[in-house]
PDB file of N, CA and C in Angstrom:
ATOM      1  N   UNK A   1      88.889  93.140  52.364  1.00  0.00           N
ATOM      2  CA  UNK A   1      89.030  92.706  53.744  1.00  0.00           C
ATOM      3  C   UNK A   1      89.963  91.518  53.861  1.00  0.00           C
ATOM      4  N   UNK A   2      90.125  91.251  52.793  1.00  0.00           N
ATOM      5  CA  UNK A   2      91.502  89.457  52.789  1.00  0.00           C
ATOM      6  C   UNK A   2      92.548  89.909  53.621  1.00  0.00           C
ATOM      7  N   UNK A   3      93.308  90.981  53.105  1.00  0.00           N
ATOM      8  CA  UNK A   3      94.742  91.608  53.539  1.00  0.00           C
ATOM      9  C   UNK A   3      94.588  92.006  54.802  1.00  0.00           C
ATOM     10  N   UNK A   4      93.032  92.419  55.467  1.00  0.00           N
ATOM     11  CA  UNK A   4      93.131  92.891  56.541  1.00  0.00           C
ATOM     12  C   UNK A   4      92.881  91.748  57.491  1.00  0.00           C
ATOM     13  N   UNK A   5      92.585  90.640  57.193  1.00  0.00           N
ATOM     14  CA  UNK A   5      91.897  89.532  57.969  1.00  0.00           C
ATOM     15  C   UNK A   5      93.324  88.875  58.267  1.00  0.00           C
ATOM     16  N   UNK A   6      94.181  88.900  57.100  1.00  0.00           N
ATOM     17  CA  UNK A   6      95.245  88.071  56.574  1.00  0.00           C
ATOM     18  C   UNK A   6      96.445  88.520  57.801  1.00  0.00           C
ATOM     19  N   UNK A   7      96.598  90.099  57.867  1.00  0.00           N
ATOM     20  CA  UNK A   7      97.438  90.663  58.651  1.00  0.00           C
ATOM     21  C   UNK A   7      97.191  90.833  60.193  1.00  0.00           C
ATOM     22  N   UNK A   8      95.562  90.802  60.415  1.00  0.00           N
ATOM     23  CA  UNK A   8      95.282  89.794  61.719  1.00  0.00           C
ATOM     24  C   UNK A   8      95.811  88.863  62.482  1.00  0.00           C
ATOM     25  N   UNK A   9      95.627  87.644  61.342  1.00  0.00           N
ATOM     26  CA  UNK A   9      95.395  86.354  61.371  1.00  0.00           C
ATOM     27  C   UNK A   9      97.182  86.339  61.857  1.00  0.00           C
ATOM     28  N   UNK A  10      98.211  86.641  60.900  1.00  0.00           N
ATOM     29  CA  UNK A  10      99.588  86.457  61.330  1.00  0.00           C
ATOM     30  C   UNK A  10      99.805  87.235  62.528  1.00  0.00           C
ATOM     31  N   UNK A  11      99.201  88.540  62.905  1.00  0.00           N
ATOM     32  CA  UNK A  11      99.381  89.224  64.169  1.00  0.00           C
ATOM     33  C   UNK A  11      99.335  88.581  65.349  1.00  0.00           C
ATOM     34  N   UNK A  12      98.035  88.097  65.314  1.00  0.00           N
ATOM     35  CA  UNK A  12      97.290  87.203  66.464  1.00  0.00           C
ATOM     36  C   UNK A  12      98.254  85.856  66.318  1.00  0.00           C
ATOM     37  N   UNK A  13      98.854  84.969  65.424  1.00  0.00           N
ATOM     38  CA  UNK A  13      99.221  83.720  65.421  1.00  0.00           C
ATOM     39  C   UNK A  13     100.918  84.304  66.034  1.00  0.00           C
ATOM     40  N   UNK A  14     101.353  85.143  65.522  1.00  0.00           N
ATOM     41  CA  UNK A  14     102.871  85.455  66.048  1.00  0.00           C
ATOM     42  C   UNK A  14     102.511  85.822  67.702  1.00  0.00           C
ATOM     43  N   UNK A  15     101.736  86.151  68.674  1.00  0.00           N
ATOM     44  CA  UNK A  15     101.301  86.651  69.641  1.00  0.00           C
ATOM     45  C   UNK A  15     100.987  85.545  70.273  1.00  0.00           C
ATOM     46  N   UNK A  16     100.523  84.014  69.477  1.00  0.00           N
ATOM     47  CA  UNK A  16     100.447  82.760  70.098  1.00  0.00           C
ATOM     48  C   UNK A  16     101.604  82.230  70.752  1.00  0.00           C
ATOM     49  N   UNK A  17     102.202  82.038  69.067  1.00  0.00           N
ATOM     50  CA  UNK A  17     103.722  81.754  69.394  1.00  0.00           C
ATOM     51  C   UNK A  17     104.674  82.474  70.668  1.00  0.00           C
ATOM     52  N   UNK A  18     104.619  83.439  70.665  1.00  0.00           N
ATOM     53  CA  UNK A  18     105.313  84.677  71.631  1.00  0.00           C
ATOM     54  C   UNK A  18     104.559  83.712  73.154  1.00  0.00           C
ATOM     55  N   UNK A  19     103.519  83.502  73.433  1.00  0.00           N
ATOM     56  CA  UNK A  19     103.077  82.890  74.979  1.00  0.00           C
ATOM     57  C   UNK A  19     103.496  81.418  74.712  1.00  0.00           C
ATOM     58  N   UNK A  20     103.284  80.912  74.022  1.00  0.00           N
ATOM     59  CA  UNK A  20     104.060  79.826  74.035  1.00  0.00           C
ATOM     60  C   UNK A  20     105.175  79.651  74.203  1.00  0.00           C
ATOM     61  N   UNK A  21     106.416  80.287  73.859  1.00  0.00           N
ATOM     62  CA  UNK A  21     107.514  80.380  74.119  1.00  0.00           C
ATOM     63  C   UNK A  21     108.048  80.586  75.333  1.00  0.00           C
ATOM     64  N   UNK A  22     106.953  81.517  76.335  1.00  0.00           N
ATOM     65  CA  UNK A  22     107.125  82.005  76.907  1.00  0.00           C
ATOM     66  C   UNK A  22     106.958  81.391  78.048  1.00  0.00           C
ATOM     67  N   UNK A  23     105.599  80.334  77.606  1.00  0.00           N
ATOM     68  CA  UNK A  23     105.247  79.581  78.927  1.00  0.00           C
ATOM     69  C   UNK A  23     106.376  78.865  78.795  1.00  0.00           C
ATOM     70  N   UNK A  24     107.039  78.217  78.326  1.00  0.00           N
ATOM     71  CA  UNK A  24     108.082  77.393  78.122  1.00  0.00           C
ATOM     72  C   UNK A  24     109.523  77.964  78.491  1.00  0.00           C
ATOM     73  N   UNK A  25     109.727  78.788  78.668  1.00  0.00           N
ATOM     74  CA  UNK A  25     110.558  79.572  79.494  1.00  0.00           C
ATOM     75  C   UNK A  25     110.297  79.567  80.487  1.00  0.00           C
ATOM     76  N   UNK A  26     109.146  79.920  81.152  1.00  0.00           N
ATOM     77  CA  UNK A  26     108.802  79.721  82.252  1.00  0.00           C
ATOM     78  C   UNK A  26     108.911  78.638  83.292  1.00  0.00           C
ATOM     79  N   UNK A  27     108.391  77.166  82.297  1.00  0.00           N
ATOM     80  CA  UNK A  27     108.271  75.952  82.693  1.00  0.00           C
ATOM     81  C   UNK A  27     109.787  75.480  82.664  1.00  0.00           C
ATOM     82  N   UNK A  28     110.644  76.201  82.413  1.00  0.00           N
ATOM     83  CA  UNK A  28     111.992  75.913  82.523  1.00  0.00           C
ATOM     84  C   UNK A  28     112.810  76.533  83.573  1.00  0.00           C
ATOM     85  N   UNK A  29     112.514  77.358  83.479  1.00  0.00           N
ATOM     86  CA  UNK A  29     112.739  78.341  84.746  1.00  0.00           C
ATOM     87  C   UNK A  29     112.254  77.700  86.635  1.00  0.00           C
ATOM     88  N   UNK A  30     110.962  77.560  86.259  1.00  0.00           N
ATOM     89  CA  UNK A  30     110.531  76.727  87.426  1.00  0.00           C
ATOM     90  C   UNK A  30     111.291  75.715  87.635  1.00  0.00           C
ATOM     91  N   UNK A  31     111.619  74.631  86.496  1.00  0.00           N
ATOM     92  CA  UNK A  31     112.412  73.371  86.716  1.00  0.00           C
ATOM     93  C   UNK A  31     113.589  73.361  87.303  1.00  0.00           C
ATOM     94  N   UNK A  32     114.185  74.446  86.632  1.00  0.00           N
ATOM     95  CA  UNK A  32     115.760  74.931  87.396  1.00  0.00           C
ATOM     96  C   UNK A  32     115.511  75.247  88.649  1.00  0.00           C
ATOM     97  N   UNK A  33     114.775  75.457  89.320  1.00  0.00           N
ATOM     98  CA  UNK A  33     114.399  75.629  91.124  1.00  0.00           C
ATOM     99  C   UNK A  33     114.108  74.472  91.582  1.00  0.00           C
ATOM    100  N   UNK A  34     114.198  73.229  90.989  1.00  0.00           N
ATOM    101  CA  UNK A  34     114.258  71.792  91.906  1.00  0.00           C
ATOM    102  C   UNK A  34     115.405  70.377  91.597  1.00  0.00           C
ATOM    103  N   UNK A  35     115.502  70.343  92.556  1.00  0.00           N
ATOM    104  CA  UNK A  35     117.011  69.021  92.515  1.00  0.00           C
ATOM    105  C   UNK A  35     116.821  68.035  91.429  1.00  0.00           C
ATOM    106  N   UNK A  36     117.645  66.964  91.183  1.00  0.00           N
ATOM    107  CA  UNK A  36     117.581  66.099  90.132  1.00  0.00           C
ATOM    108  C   UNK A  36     116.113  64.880  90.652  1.00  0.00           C
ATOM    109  N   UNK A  37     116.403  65.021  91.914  1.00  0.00           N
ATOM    110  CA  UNK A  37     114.901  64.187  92.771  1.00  0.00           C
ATOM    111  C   UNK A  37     113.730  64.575  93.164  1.00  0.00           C
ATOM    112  N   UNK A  38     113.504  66.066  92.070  1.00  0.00           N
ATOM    113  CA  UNK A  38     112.601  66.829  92.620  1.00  0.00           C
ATOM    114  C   UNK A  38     112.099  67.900  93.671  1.00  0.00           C
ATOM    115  N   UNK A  39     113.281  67.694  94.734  1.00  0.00           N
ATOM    116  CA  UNK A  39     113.154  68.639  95.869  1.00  0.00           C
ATOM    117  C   UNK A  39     113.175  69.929  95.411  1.00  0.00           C
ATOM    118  N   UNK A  40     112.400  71.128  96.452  1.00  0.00           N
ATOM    119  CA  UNK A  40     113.430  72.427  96.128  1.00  0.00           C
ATOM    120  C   UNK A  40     114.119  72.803  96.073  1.00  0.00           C
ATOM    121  N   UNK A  41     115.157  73.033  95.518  1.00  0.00           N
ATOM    122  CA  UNK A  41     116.723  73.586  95.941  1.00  0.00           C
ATOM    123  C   UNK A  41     116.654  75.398  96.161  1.00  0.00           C
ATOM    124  N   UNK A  42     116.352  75.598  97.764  1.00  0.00           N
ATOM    125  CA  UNK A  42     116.585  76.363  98.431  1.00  0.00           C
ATOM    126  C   UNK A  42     117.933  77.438  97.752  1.00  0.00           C
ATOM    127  N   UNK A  43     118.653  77.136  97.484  1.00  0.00           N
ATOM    128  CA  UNK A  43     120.042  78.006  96.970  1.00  0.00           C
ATOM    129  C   UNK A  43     119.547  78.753  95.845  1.00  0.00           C
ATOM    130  N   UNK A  44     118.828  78.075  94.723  1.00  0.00           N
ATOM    131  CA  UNK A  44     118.433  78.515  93.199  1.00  0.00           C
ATOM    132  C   UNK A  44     117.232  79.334  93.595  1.00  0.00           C
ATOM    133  N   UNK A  45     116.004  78.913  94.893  1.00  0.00           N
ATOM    134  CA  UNK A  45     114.872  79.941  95.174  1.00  0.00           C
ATOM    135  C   UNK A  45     116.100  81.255  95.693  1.00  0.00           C
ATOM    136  N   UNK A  46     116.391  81.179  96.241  1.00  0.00           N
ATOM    137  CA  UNK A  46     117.139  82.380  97.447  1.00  0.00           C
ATOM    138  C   UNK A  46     117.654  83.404  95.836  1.00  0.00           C
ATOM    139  N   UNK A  47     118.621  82.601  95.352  1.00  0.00           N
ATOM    140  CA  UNK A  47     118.781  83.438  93.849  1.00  0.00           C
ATOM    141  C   UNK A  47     117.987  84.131  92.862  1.00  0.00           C
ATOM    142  N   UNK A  48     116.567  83.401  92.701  1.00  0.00           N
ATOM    143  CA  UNK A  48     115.907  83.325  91.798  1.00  0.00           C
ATOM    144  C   UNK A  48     115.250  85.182  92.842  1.00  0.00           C
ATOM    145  N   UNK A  49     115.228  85.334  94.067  1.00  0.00           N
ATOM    146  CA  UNK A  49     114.210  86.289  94.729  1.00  0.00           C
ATOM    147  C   UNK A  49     115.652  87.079  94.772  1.00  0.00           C
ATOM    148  N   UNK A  50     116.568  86.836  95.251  1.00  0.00           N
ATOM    149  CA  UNK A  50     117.413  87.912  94.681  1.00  0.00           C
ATOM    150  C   UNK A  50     117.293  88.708  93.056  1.00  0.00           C
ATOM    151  N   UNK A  51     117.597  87.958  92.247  1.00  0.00           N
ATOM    152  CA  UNK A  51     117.488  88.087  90.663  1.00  0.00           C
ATOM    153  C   UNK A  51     115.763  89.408  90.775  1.00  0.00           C
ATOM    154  N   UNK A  52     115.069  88.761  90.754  1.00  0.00           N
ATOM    155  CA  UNK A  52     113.574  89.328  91.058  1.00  0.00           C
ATOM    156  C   UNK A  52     113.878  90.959  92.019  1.00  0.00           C
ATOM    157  N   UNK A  53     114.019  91.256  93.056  1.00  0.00           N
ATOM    158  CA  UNK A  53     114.164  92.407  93.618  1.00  0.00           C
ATOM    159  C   UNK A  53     115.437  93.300  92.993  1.00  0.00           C
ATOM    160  N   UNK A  54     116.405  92.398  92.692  1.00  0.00           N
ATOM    161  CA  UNK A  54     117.288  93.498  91.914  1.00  0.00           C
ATOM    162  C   UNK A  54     116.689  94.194  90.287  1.00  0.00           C
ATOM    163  N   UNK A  55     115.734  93.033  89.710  1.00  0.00           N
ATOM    164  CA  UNK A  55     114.957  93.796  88.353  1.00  0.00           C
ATOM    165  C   UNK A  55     114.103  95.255  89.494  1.00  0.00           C
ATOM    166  N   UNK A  56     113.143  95.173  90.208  1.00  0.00           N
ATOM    167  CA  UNK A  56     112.306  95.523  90.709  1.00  0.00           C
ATOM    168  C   UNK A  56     112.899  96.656  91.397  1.00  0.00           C
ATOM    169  N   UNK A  57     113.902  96.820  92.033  1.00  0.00           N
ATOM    170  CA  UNK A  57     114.727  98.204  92.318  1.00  0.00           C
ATOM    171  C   UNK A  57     115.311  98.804  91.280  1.00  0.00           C
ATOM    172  N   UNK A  58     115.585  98.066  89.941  1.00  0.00           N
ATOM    173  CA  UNK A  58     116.012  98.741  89.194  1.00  0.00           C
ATOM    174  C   UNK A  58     115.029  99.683  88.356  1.00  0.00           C
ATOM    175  N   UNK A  59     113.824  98.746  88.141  1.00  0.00           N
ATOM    176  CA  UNK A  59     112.362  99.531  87.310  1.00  0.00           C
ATOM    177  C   UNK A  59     112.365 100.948  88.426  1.00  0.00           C
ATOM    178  N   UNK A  60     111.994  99.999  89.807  1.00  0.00           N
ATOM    179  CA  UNK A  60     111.544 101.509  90.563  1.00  0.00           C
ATOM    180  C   UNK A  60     112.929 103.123  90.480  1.00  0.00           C
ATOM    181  N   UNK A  61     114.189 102.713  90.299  1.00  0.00           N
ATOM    182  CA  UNK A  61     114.735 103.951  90.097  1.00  0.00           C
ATOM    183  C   UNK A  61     114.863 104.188  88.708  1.00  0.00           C
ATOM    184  N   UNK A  62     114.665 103.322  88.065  1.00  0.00           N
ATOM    185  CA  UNK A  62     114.780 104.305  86.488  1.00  0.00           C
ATOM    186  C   UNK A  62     112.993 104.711  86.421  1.00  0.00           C
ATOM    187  N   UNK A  63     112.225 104.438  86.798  1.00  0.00           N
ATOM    188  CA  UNK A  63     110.906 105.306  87.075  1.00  0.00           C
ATOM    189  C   UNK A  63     111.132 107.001  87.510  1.00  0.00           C
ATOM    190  N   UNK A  64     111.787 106.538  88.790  1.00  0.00           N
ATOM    191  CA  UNK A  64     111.805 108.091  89.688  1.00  0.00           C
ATOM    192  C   UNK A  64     112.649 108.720  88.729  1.00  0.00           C
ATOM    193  N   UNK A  65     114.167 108.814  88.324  1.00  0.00           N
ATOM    194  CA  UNK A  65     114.919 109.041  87.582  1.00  0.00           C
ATOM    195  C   UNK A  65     114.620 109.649  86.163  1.00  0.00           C
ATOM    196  N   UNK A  66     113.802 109.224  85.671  1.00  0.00           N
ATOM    197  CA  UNK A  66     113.028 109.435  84.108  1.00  0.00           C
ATOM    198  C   UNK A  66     112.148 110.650  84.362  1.00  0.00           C
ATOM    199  N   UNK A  67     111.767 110.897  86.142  1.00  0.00           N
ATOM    200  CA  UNK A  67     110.780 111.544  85.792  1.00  0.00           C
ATOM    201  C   UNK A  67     109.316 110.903  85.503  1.00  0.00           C
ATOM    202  N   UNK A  68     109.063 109.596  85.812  1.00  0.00           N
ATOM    203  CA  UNK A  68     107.758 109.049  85.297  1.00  0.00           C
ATOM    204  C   UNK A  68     107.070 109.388  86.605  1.00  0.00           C
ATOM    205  N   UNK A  69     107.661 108.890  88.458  1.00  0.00           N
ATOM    206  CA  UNK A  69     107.091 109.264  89.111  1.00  0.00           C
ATOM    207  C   UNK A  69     108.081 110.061  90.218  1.00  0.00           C
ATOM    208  N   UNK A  70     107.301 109.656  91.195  1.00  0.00           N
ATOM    209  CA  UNK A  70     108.441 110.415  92.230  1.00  0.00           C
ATOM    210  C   UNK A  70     108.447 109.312  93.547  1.00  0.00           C
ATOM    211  N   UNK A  71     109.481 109.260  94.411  1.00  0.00           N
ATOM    212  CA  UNK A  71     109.505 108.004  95.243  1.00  0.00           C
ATOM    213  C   UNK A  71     108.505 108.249  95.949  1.00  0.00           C
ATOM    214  N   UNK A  72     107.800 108.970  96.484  1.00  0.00           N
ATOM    215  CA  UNK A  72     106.532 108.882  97.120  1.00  0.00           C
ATOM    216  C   UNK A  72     105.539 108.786  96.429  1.00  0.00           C
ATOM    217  N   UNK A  73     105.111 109.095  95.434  1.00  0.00           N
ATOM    218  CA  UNK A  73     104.530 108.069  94.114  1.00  0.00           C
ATOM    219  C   UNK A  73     104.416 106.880  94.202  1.00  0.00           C
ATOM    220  N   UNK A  74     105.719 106.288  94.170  1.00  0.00           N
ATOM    221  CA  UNK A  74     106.091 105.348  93.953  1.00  0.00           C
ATOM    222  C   UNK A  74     105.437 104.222  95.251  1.00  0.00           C
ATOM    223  N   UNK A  75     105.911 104.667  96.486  1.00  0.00           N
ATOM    224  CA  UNK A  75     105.752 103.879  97.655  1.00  0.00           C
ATOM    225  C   UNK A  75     104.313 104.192  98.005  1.00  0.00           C
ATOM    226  N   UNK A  76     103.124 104.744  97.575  1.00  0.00           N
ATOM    227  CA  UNK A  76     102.303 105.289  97.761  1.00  0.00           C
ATOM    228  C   UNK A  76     101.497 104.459  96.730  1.00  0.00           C
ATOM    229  N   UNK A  77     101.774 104.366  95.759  1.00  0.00           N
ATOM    230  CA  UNK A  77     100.780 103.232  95.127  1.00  0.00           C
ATOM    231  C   UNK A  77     101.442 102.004  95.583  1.00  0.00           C
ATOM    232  N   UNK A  78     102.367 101.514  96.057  1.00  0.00           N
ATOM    233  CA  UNK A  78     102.784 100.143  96.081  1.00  0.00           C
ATOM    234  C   UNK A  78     102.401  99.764  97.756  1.00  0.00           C
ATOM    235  N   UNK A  79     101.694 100.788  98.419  1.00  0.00           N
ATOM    236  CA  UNK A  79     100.898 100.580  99.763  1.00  0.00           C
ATOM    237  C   UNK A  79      99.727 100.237  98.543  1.00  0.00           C
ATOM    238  N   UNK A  80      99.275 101.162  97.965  1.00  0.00           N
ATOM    239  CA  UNK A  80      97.687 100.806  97.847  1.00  0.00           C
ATOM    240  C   UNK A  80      97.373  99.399  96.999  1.00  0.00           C
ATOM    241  N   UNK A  81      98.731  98.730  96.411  1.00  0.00           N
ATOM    242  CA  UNK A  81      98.605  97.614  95.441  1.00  0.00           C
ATOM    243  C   UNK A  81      98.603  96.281  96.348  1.00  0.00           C
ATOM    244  N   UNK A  82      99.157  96.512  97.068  1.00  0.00           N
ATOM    245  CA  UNK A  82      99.674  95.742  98.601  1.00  0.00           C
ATOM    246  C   UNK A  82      98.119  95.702  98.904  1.00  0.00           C
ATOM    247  N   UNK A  83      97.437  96.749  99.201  1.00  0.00           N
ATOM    248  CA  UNK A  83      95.750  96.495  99.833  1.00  0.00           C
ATOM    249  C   UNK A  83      95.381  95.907  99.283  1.00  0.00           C
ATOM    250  N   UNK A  84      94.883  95.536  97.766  1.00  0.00           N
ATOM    251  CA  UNK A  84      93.660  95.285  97.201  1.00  0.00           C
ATOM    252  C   UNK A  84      94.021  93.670  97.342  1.00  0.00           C
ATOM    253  N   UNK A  85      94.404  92.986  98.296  1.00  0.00           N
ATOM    254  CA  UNK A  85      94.067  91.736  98.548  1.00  0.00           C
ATOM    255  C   UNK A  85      93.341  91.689  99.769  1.00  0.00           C
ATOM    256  N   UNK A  86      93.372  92.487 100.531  1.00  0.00           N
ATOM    257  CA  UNK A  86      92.644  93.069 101.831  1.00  0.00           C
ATOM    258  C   UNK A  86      93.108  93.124 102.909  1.00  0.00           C
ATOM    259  N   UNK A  87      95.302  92.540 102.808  1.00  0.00           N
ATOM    260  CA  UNK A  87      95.936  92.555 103.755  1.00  0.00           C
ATOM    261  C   UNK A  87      96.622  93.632 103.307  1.00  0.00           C
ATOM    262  N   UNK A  88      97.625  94.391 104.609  1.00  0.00           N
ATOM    263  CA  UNK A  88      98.709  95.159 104.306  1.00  0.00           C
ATOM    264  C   UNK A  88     100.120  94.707 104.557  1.00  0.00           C
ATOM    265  N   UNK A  89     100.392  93.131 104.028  1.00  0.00           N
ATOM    266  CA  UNK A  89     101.566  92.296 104.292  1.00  0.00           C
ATOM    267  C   UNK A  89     102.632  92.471 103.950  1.00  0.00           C
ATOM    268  N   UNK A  90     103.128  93.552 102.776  1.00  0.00           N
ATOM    269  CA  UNK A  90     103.916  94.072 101.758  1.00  0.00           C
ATOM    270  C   UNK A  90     104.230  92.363 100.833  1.00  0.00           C
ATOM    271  N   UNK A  91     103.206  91.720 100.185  1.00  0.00           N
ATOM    272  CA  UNK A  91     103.395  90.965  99.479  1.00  0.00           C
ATOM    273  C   UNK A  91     102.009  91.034  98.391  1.00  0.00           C
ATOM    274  N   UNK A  92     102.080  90.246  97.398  1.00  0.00           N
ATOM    275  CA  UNK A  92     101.039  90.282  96.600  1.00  0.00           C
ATOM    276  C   UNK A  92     100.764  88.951  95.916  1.00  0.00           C
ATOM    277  N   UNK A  93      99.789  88.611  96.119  1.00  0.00           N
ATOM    278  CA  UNK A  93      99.370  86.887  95.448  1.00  0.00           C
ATOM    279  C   UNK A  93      99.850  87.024  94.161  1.00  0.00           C
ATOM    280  N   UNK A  94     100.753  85.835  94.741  1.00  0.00           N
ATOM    281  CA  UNK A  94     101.121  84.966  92.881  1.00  0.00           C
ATOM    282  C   UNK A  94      99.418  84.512  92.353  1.00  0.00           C
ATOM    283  N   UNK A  95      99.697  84.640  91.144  1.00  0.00           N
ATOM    284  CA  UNK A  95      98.165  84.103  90.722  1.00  0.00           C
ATOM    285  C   UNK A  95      98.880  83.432  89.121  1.00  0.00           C
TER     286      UNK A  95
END
């Protein structure tokens, strides 16, 4: 059981590392969305939600495209994902 505990142990610790990195990307990412005085800089959000919907149209047509779903599939669960906050706002809580 050593080798198997052992190959765990590095699995799980490389998988640390990996969110760590990641939060830190993150926490960098956020930073780049505010001025040298802290404000928001409005220009870098407006980009940053551009950047974001162009990934997000791109997943949704290489989905339909592949064959994984079909656009009414598609818009049909993203009504019902939209509900389960209990509004139908077409947004979804950051959490």
């Amino acid at each position: 059981m050593g080798l198997i505990n052992w190959i765990f142990d590095f699995y799980q610790q490389s998988r640390i590392e990996r969110a760590g990195n990641e939060a830190a990307q993150l926490r960098d990412e956020v930073a780049m969305l505010r001025t040298q005085g802290g404000a928001v800089d409005d220009e870098r959000i407006v980009r940053a939600v551009g950047e974001l919907a162009l990934a997000v149209k791109t997943v949704q047509r290489l989905c339909v495209e592949k064959g994984l779903c079909t656009e009414a599939e598609f818009h049909q669960r993203l009504r019902a994902i939209d509900l389960e906050d209990g509004r139908a706002d077409g947004q979804a809580p950051i959490r």
